[in-house]
C-alpha atoms as a PDB file:
ATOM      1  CA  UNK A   1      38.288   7.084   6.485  1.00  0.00           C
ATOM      2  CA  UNK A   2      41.240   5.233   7.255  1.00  0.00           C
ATOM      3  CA  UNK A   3      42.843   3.898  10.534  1.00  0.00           C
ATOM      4  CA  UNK A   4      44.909   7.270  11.817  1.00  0.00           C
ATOM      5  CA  UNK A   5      48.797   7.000  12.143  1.00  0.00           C
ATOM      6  CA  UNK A   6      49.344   7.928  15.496  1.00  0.00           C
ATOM      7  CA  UNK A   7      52.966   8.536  15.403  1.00  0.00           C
ATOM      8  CA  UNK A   8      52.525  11.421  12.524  1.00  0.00           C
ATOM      9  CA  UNK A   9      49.122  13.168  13.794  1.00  0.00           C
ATOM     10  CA  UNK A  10      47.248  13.227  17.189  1.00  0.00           C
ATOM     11  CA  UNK A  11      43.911  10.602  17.357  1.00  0.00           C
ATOM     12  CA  UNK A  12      40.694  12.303  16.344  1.00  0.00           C
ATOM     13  CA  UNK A  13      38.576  11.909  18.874  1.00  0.00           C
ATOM     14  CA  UNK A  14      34.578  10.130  18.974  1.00  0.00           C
ATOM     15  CA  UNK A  15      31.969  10.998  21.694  1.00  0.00           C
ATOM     16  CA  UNK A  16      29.175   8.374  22.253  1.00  0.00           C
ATOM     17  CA  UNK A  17      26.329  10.689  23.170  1.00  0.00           C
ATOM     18  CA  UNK A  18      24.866   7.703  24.538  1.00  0.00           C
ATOM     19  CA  UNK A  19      24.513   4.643  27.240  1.00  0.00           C
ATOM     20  CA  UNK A  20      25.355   0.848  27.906  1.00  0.00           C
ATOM     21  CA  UNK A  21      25.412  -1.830  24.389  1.00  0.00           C
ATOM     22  CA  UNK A  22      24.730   1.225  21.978  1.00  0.00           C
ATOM     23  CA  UNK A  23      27.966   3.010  23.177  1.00  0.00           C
ATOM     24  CA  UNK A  24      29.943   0.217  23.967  1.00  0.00           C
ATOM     25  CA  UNK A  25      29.143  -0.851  19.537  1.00  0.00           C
ATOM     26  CA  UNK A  26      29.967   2.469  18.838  1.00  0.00           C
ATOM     27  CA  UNK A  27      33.668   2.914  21.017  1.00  0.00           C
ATOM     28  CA  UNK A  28      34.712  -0.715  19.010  1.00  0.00           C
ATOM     29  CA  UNK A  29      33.952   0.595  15.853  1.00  0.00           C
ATOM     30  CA  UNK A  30      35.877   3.776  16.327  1.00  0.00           C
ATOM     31  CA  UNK A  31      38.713   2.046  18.304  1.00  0.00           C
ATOM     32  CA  UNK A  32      38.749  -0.095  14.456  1.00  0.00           C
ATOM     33  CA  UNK A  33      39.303   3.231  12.964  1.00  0.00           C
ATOM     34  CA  UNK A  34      42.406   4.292  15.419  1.00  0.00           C
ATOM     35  CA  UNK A  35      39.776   7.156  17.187  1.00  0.00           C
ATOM     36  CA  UNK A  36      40.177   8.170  20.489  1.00  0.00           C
ATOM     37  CA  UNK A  37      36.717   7.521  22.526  1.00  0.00           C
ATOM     38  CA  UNK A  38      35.241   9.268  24.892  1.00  0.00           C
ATOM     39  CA  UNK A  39      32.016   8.165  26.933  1.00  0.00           C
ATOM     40  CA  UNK A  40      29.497  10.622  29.136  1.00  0.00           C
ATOM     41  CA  UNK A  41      27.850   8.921  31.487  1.00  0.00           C
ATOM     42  CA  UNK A  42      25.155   9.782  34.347  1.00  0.00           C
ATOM     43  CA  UNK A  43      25.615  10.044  37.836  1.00  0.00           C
ATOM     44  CA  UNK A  44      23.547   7.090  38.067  1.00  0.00           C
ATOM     45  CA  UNK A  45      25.428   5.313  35.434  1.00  0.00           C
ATOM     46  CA  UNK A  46      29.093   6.028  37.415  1.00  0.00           C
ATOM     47  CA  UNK A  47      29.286   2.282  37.314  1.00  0.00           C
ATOM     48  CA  UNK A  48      27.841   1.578  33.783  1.00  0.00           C
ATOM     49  CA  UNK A  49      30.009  -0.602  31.503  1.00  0.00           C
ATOM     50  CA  UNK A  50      30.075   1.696  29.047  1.00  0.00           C
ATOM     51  CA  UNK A  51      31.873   4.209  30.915  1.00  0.00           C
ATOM     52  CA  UNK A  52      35.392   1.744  31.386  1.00  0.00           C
ATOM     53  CA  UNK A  53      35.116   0.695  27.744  1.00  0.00           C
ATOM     54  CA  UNK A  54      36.250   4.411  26.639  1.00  0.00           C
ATOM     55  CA  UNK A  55      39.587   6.131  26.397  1.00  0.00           C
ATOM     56  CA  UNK A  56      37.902   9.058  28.705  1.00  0.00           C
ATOM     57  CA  UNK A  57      34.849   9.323  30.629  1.00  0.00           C
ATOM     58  CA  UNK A  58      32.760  11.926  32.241  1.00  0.00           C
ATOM     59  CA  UNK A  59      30.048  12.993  33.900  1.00  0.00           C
ATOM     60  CA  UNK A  60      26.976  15.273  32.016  1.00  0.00           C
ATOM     61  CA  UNK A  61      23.573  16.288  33.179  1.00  0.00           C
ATOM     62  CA  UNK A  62      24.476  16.279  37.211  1.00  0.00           C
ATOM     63  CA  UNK A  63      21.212  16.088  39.053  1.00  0.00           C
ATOM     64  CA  UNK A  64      19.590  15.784  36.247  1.00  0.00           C
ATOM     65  CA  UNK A  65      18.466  12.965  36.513  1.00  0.00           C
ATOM     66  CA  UNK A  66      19.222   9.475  34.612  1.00  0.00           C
ATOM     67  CA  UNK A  67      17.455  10.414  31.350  1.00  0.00           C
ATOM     68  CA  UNK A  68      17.442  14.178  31.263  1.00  0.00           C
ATOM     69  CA  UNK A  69      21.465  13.963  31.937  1.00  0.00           C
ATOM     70  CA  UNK A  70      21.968  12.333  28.453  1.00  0.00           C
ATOM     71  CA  UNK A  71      19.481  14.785  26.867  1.00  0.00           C
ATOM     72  CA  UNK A  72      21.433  17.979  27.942  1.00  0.00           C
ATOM     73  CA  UNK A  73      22.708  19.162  24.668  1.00  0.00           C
ATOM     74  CA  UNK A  74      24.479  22.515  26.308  1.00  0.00           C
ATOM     75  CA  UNK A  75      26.530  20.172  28.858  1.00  0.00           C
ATOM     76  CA  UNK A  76      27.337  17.394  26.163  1.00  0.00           C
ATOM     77  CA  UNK A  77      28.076  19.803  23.794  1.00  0.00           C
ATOM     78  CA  UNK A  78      30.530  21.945  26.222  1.00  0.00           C
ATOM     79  CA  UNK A  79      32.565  18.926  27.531  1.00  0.00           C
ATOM     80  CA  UNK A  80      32.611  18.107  23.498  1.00  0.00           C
ATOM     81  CA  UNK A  81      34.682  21.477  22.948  1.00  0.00           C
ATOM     82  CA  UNK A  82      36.568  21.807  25.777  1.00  0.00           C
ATOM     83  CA  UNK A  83      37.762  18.228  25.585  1.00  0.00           C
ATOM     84  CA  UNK A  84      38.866  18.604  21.939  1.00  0.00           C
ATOM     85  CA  UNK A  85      35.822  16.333  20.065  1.00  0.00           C
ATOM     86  CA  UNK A  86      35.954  15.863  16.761  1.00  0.00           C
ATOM     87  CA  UNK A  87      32.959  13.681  16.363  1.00  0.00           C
ATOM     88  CA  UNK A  88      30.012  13.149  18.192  1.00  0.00           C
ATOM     89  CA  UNK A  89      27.482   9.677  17.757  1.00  0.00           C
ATOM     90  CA  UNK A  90      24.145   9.927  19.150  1.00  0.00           C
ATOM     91  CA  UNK A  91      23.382   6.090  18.315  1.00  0.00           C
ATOM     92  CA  UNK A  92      19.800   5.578  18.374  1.00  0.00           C
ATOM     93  CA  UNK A  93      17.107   6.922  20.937  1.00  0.00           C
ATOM     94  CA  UNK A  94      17.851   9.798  23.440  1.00  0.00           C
ATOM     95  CA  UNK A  95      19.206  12.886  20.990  1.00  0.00           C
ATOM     96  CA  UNK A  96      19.683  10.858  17.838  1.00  0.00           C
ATOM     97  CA  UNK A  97      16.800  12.632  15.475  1.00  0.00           C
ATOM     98  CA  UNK A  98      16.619  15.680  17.452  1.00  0.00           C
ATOM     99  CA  UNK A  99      17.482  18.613  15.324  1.00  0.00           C
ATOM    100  CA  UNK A 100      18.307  20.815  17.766  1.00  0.00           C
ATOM    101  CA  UNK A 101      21.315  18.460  18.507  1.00  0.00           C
ATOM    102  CA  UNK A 102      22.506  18.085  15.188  1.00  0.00           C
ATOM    103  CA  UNK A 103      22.609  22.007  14.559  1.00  0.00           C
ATOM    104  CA  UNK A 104      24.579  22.544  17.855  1.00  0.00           C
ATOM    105  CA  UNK A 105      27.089  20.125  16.773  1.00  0.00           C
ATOM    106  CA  UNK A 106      27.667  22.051  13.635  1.00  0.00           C
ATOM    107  CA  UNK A 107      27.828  25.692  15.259  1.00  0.00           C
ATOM    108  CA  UNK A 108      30.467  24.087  17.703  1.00  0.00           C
ATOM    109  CA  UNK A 109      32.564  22.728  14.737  1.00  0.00           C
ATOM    110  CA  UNK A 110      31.448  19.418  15.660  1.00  0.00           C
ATOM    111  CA  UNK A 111      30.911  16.805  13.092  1.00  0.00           C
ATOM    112  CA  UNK A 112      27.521  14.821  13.780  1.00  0.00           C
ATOM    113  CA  UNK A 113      27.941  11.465  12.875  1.00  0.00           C
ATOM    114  CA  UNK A 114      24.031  11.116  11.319  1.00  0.00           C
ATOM    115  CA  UNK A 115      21.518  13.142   8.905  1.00  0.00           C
ATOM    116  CA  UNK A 116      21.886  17.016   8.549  1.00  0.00           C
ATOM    117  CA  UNK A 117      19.880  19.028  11.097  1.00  0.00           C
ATOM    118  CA  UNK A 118      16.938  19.998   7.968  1.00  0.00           C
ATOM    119  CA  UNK A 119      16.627  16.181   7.379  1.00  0.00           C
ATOM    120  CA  UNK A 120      16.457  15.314  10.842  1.00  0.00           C
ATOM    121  CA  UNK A 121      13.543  18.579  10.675  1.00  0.00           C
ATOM    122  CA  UNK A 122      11.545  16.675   8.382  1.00  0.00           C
ATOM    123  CA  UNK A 123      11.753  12.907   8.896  1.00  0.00           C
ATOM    124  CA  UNK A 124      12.604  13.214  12.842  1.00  0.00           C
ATOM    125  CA  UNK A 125       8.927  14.566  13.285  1.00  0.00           C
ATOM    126  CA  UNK A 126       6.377  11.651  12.102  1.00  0.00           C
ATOM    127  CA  UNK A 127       4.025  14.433  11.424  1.00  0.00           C
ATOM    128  CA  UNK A 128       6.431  16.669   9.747  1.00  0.00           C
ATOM    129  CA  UNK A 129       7.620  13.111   7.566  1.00  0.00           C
ATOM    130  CA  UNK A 130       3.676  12.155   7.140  1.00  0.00           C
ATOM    131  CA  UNK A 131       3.711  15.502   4.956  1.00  0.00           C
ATOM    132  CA  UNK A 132       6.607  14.692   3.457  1.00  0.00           C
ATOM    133  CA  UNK A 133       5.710  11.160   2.022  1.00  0.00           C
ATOM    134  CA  UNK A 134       2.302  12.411   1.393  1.00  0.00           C
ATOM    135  CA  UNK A 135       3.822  15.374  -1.032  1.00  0.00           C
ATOM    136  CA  UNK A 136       5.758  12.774  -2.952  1.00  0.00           C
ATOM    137  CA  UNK A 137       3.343  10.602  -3.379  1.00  0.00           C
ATOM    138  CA  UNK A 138       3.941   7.562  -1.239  1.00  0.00           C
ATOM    139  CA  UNK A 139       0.760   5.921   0.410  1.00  0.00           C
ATOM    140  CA  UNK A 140       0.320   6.831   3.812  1.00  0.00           C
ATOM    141  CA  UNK A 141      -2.029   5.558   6.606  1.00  0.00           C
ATOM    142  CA  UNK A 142      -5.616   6.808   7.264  1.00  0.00           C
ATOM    143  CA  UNK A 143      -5.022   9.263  10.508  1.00  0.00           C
ATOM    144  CA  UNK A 144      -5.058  13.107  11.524  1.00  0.00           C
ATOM    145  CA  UNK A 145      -3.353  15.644   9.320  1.00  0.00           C
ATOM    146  CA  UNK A 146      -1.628  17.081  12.913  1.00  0.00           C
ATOM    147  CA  UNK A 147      -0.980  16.676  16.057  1.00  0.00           C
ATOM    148  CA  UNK A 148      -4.493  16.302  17.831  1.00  0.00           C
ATOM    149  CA  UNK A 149      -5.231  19.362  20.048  1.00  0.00           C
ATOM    150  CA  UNK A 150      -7.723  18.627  22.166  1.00  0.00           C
ATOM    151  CA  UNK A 151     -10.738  15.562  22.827  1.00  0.00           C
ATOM    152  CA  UNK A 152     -13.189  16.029  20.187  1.00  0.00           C
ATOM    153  CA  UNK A 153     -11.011  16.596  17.363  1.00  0.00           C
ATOM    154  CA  UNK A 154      -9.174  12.845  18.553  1.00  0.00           C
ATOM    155  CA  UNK A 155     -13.211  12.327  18.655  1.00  0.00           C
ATOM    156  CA  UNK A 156     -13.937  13.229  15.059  1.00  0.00           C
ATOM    157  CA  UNK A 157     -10.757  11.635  13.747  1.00  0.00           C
ATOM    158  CA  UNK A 158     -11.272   8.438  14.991  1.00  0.00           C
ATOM    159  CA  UNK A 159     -14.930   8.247  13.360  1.00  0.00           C
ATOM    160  CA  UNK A 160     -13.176   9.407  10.232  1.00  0.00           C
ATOM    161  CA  UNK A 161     -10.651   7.043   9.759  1.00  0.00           C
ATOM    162  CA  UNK A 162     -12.465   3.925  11.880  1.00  0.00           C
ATOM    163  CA  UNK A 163     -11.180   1.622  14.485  1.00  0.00           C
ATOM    164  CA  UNK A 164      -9.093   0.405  16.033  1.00  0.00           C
ATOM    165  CA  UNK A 165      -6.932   3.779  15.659  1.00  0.00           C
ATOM    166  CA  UNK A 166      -3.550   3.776  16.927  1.00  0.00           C
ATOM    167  CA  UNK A 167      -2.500   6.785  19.499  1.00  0.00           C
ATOM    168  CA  UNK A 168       1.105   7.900  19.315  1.00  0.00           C
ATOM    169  CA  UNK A 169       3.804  10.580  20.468  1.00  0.00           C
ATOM    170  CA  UNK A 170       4.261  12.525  17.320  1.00  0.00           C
ATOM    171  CA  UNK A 171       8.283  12.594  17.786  1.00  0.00           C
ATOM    172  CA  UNK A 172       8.186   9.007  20.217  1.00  0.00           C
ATOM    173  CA  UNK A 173       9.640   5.868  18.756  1.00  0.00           C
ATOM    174  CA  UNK A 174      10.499   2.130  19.654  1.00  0.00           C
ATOM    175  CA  UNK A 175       6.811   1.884  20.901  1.00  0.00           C
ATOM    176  CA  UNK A 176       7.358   4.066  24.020  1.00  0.00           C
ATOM    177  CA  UNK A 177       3.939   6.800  24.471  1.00  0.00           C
ATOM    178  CA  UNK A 178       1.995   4.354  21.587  1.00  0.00           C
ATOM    179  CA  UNK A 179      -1.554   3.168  22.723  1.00  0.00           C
ATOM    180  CA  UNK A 180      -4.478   0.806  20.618  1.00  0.00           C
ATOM    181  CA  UNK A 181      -8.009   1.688  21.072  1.00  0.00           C
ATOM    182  CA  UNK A 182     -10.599  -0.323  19.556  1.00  0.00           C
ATOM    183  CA  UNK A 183     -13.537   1.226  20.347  1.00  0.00           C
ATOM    184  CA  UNK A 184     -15.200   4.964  20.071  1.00  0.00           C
ATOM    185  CA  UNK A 185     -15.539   5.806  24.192  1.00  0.00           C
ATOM    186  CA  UNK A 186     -12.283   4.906  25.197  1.00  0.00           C
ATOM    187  CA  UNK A 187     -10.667   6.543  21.926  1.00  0.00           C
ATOM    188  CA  UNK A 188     -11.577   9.967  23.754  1.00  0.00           C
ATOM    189  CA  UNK A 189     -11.176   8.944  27.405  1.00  0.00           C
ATOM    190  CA  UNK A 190      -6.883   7.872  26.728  1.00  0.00           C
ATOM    191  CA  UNK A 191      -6.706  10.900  24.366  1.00  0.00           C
ATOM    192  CA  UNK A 192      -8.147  13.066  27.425  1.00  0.00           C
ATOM    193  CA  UNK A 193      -5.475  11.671  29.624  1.00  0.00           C
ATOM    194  CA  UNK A 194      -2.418  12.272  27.228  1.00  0.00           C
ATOM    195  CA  UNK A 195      -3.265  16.012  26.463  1.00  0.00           C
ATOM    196  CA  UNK A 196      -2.963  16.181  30.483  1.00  0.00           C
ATOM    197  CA  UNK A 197       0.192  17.545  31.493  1.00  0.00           C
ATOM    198  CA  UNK A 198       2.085  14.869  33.193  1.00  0.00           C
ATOM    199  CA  UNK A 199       0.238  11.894  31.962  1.00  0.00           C
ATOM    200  CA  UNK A 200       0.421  10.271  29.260  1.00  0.00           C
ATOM    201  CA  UNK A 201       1.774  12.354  27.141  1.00  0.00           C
ATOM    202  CA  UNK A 202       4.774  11.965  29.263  1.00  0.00           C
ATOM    203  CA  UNK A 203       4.884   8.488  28.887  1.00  0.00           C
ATOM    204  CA  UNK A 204       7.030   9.046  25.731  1.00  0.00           C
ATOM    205  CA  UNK A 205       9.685  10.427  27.840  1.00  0.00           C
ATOM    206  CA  UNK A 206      11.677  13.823  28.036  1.00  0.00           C
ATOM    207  CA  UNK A 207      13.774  12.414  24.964  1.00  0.00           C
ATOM    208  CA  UNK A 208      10.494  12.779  23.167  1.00  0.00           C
ATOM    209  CA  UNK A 209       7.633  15.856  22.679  1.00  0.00           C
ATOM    210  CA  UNK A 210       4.440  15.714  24.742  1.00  0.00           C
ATOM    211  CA  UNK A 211       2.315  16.107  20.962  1.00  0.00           C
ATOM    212  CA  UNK A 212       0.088  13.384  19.964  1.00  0.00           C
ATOM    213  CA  UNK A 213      -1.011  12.215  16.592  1.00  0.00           C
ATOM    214  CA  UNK A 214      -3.470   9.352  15.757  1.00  0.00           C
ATOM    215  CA  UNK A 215      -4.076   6.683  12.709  1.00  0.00           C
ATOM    216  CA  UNK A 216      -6.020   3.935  11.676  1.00  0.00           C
ATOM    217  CA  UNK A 217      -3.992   0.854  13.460  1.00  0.00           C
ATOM    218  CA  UNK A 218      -4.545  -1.428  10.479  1.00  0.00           C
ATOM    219  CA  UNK A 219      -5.533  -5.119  10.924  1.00  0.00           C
ATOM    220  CA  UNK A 220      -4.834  -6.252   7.617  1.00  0.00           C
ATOM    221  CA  UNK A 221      -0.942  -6.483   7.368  1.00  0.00           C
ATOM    222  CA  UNK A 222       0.677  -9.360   9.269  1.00  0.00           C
ATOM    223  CA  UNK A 223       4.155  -7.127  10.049  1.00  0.00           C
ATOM    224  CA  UNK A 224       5.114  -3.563   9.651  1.00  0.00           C
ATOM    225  CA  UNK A 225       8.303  -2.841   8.109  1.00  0.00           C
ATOM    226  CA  UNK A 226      10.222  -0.025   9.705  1.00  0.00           C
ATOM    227  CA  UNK A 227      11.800   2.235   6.914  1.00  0.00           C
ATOM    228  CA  UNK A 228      15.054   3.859   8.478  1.00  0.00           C
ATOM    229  CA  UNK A 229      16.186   7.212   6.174  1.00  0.00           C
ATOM    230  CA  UNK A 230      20.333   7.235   6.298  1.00  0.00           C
ATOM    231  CA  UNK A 231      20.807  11.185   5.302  1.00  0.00           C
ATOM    232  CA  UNK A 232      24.332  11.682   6.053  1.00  0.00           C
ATOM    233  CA  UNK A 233      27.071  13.665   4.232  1.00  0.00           C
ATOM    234  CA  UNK A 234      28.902  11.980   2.155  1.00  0.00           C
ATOM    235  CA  UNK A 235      31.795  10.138   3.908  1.00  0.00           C
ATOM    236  CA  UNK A 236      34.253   7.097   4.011  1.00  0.00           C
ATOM    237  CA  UNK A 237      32.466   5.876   6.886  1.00  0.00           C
ATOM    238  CA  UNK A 238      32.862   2.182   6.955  1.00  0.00           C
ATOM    239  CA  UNK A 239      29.202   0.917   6.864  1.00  0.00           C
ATOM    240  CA  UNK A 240      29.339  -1.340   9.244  1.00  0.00           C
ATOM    241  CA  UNK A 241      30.934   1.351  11.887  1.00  0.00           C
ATOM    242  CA  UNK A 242      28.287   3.637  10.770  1.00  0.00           C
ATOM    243  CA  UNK A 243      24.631   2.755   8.657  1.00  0.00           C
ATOM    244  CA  UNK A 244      23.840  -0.686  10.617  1.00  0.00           C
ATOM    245  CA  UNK A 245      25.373   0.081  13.716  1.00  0.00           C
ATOM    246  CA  UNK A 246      23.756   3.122  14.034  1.00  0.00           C
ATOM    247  CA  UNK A 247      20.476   1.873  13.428  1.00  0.00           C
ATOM    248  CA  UNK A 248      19.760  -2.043  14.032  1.00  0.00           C
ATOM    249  CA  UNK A 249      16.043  -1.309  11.907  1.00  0.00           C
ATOM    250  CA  UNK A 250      18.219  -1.686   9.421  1.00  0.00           C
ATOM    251  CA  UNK A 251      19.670  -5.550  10.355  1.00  0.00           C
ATOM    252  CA  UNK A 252      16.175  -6.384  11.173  1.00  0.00           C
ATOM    253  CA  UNK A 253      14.259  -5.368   7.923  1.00  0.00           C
ATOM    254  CA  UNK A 254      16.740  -7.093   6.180  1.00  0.00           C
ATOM    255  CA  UNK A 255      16.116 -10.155   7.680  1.00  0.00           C
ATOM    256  CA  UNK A 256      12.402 -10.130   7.455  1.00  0.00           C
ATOM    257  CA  UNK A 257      12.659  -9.374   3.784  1.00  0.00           C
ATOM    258  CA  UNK A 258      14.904 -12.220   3.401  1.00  0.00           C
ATOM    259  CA  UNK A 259      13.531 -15.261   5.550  1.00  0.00           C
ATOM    260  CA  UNK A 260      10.002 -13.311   5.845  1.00  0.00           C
ATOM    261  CA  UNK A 261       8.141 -12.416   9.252  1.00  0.00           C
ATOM    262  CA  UNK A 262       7.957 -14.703  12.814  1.00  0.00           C
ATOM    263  CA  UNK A 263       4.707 -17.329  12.532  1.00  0.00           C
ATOM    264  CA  UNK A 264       2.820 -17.562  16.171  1.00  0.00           C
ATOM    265  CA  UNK A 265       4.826 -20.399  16.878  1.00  0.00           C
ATOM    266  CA  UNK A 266       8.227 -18.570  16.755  1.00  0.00           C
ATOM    267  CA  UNK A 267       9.307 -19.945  13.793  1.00  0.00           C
ATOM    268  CA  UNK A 268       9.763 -18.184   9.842  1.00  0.00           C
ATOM    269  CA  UNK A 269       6.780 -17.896   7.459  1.00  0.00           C
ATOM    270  CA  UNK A 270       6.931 -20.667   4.559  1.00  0.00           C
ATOM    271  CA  UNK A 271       5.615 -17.750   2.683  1.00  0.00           C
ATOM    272  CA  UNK A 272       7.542 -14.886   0.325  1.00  0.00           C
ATOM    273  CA  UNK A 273       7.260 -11.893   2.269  1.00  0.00           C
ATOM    274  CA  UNK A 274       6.445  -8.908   0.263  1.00  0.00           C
ATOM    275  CA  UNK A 275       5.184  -5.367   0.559  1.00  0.00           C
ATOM    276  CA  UNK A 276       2.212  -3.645   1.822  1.00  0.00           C
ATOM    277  CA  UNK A 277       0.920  -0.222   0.079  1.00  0.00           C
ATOM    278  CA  UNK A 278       0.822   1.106   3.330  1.00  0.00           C
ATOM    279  CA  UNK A 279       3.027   1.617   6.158  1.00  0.00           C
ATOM    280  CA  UNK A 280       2.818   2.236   9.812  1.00  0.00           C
END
């Protein structure tokens, strides 16, 4: 896509369906394309940076709340149309692999600047993408087939694939809902507490799903490589405006490929990094 004349044809305009640094990357590589930006912002945010670095601003989600406000697809996707959107940018975290999102952009007309909404159905989901790499083959860490529904099935899972096991949201990411457990007792006791409404299960957020799923942990590897799945349409995108600044995975597992994982001093391995048959 190239920089739009604005003297023959009115700007197209971007959304940032997002906060702060991730918005701010995402209004300077649209403003490099000649797009007109446009930033939503919580109530609690009315003095975020992000918000003055926009053409346009406005408010979403009001009393919502400073999380749920960026997670309310009807209100983001209402100011979208009446305000003339053309494109909308989830960046990463809050509505980025949420399906639901994606498809509403498309019935509104609304190009979503990310994977299609069945790709975000299958890979957005670890469970759901577990089942996917499984059925093509790719090696995939000891853990439940599911989500975990209740204490003695985390119980009976945890003896089967051995400890420490690993206890995550089944849709969470960056970490957030994710707990170790190294030994049988407490396996059940933290799995008790997370299939508790409003515990923590809810640590992973309202941008994530209260499910659960658990794995071995795996002591052997040194690192884990995260393995980001670009599934857009096909476009002229510029990839730096679009693949690495829409996910910085990408940046980093470059980098550890290339100069290999941190020591625990700080500094680079001596060693050629290379990869494990498993992944977590």
């Amino acid at each position: 896509m190239s920089p739009v004349n604005h003297a023959s044809s009115p700007p197209l305009k971007l959304l940032a369906a997002n906060r702060s640094e991730i918005a701010i990357r995402i209004f300077r590589a649209a403003t490099e394309l000649g797009m007109r930006t446009i930033a939503i912002y919580a109530q609690e945010d009315r003095f975020g940076i992000h918000r003055f670095k926009a053409d346009e601003a406005y408010i979403v989600g009001a009393g919502k709340g400073p999380v749920a406000a960026y997670l309310d697809i009807e209100g983001i996707i209402a100011l979208a149309r009446e305000k003339g959107v053309h494109f909308i940018h989830p960046g990463y975290g809050f509505l980025s692999e949420n399906a639901d999102f994606a498809q509403a952009c498309a019935d509104a007309g609304i190009t979503f600047v990310g994977p299609r909404p069945e790709l975000l159905r299958l890979m957005g989901d670890k469970t759901a993408a577990r089942r996917v790499m499984q059925a093509a083959g790719v090696p995939v860490v000891p853990g439940s087939a599911g989500e975990v529904a209740d204490v003695e099935e985390a119980g009976r899972v945890a003896d089967a694939v051995g400890f420490p096991v690993i206890l995550k949201a089944a849709a969470g990411g960056g970490g957030i809902g994710m707990a170790r457990v190294a030994k049988p007792g407490v396996a059940c006791e933290i799995a008790s507490s997370r299939l508790t409404p409003h515990s923590s299960t809810q640590t992973a957020l309202p941008s994530f799903t209260s499910r659960i799923r658990m794995g071995n942990f795996g002591t052997g590897p040194k690192f884990s490589l995260p393995m980001p799945v670009i599934g857009s349409a096909p476009t002229n995108w510029p990839k730096r405006s679009c693949c690495s600044r829409r996910s910085p995975c990408l940046r980093h597992a470059a980098n550890v490929l290339a100069r290999g994982p941190p020591n625990r001093y700080g500094t680079r391995s001596t060693h050629r990094p290379f990869m494990y048959p498993t992944y977590r």
